[in-house]
Protein backbone atom coordinates (compact mmCIF):
# COMPACT_ATOMS: atom_id res chain seq x y z
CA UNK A 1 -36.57 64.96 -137.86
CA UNK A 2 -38.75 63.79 -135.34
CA UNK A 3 -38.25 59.95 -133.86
CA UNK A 4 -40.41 57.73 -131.55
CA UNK A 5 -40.00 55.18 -130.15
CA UNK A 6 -42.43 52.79 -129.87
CA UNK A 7 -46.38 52.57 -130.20
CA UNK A 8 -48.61 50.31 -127.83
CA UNK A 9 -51.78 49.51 -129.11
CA UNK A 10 -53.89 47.94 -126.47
CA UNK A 11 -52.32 49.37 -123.40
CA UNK A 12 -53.96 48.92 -120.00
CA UNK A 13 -51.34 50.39 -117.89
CA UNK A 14 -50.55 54.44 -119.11
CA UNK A 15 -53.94 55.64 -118.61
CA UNK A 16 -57.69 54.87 -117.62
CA UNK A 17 -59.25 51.98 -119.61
CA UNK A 18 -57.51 51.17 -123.16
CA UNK A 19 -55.38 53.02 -124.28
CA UNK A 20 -52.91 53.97 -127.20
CA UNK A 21 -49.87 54.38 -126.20
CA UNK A 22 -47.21 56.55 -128.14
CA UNK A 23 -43.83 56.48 -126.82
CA UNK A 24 -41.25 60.01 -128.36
CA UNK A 25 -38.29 59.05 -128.60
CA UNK A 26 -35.29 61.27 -126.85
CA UNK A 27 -35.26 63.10 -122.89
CA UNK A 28 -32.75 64.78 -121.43
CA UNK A 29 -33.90 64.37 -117.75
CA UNK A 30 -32.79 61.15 -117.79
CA UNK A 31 -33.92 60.11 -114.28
CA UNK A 32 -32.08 57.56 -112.28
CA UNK A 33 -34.77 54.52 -112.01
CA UNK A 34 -36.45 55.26 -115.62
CA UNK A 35 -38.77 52.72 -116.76
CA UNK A 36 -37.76 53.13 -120.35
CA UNK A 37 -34.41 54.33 -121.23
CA UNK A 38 -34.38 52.92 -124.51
CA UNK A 39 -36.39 56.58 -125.04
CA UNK A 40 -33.55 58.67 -123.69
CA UNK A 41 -31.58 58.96 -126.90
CA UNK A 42 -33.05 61.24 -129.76
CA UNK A 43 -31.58 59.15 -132.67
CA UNK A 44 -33.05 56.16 -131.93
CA UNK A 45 -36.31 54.78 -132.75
CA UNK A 46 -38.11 55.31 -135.73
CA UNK A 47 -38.74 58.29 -137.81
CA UNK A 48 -41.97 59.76 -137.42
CA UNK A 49 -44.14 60.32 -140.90
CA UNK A 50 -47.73 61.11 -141.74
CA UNK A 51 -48.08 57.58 -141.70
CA UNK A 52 -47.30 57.26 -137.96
CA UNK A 53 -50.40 59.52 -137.13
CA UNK A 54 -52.54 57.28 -139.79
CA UNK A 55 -51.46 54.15 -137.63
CA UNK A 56 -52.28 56.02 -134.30
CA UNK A 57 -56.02 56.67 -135.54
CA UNK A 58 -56.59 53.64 -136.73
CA UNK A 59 -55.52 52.17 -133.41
CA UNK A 60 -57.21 54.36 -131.62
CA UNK A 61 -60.54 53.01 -133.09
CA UNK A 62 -59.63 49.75 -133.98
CA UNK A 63 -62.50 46.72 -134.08
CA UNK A 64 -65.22 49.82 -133.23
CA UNK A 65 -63.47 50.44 -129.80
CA UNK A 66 -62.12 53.92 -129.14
CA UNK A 67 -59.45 53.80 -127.00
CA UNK A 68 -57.78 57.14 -124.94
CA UNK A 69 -54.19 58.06 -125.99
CA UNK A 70 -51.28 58.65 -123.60
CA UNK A 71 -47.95 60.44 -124.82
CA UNK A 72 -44.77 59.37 -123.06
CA UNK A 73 -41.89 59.30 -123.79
CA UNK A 74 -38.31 60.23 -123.61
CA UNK A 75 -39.92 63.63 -123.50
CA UNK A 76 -42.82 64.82 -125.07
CA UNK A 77 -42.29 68.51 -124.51
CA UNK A 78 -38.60 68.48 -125.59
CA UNK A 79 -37.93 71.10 -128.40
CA UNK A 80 -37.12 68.10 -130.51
CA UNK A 81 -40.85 67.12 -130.23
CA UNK A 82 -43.12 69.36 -129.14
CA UNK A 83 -43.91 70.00 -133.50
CA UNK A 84 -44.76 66.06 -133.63
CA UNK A 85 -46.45 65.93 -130.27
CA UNK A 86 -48.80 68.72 -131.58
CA UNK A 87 -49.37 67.25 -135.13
CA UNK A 88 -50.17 63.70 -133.71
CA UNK A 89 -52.51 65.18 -130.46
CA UNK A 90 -54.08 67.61 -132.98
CA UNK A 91 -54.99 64.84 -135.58
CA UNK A 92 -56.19 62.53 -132.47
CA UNK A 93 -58.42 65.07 -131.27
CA UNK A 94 -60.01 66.30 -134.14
CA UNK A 95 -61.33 62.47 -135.46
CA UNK A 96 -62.03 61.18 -131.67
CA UNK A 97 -63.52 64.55 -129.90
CA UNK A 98 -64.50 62.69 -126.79
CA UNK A 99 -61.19 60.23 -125.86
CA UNK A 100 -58.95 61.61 -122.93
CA UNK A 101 -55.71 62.30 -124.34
CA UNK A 102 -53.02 62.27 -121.71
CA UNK A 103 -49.56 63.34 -121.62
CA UNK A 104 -46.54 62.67 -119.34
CA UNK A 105 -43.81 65.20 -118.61
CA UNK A 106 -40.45 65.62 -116.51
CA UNK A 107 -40.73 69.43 -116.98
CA UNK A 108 -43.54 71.20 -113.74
CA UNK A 109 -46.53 72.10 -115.15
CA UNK A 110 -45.67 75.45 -113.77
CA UNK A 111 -42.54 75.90 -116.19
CA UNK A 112 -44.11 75.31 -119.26
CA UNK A 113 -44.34 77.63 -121.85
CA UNK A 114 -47.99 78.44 -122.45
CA UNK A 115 -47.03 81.25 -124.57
CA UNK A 116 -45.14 79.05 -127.27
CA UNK A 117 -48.23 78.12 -129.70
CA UNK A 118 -47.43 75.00 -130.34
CA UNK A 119 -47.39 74.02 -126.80
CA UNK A 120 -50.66 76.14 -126.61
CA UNK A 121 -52.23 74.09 -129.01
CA UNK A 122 -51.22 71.14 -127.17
CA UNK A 123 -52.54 72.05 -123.97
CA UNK A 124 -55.61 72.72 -126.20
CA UNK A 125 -56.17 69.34 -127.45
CA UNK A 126 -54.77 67.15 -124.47
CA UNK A 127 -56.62 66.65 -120.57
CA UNK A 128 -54.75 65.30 -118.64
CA UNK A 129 -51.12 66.08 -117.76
CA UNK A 130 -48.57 63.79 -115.52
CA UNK A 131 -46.16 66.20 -114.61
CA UNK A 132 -42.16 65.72 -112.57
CA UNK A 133 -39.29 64.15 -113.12
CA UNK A 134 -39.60 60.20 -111.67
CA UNK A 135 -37.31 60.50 -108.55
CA UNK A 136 -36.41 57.28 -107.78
CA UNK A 137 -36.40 57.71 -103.97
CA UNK A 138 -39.63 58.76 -104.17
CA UNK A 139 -40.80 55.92 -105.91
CA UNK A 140 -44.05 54.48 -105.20
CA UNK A 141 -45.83 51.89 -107.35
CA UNK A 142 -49.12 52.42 -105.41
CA UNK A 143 -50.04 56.06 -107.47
CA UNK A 144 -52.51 56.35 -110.06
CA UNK A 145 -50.42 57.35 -113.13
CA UNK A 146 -47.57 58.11 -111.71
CA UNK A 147 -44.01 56.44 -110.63
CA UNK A 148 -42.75 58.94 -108.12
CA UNK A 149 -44.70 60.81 -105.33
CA UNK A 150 -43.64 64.16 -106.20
CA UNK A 151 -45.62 63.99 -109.89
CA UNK A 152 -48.24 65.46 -109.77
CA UNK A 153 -51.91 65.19 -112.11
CA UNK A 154 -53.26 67.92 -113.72
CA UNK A 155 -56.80 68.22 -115.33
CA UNK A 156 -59.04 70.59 -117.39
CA UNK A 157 -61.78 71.25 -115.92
CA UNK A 158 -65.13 71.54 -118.04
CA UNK A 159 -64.36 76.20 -117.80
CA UNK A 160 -60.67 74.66 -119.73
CA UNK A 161 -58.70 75.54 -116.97
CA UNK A 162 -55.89 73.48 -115.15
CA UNK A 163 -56.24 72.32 -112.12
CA UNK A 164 -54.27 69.84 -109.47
CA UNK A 165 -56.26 66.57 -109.57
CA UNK A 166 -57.20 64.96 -106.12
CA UNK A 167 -56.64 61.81 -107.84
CA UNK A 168 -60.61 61.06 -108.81
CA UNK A 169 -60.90 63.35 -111.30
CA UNK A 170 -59.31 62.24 -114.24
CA UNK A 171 -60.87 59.18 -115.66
């Protein structure tokens, strides 16, 4: 089963504007300097349930403000939760079409499996992707959406295709 961690609802800080923030719970990376290790091991947190993705949508539009959505983590592309990462960014983007969804990864953009379906269908439904390990000698707290200088941001462009962001791109 699925866990999480924790979910943000007002969150000014893990995307542009307001966001939702949904924190998976488990990562292997487990990068020296991690702002959240509390996400590192998979048995902790909560259990994820339909009801989790009811409480993310009505977040997301709470008081007639939609908010984006960012997915962090632990690791949202681990095998343990790439099924709930899908359900949750599926459900998000079919009752707010025009949010930016964005998602946070230690795995390259390059390595991921675009094959896999459900990751396919992730990729479908998110548009913006953090991507790299946090390196702690690296660090540098001046980046847009990032922790480390070797992340990088990538974006859909309006043809659906990824591309490296320049860093203006995104909002």
């Amino acid at each position: 089963m699925s866990r999480y961690n924790t979910i943000i609802k007002n969150d000014v800080v893990n995307g542009k504007g307001v966001c939702v923030s949904f924190f998976v719970q488990g990562c292997k990376h487990r990068c020296p300097g991690c702002f959240n290790p509390e996400t590192w091991d998979f048995n902790g947190g909560h259990p994820f349930t339909k009801e989790t993705i009811h409480e993310i949508i009505k977040a997301i539009g709470a008081n007639g403000i939609e908010r984006n959505f960012s997915i962090l983590g632990g690791e949202p592309l681990s095998l343990q939760n790439i099924s709930m990462v899908e359900q949750v960014v599926s459900a998000v983007r079919a009752t707010y079409p025009n949010i930016k969804i964005y998602l946070w990864t230690g795995f390259k953009f390059q390595n991921l499996d675009y094959g896999d379906p459900v990751v396919k269908k992730i990729f479908d439904n998110i548009d913006v992707i953090i991507d790299g390990k946090f390196i702690e000698s690296q660090k540098n707290l001046n980046l847009d959406l990032r922790g480390s200088s070797n992340q990088k941001i990538w974006v859909k462009n309006n043809k659906n295709i990824w591309e490296e962001s320049n860093g203006q791109d995104y909002c």
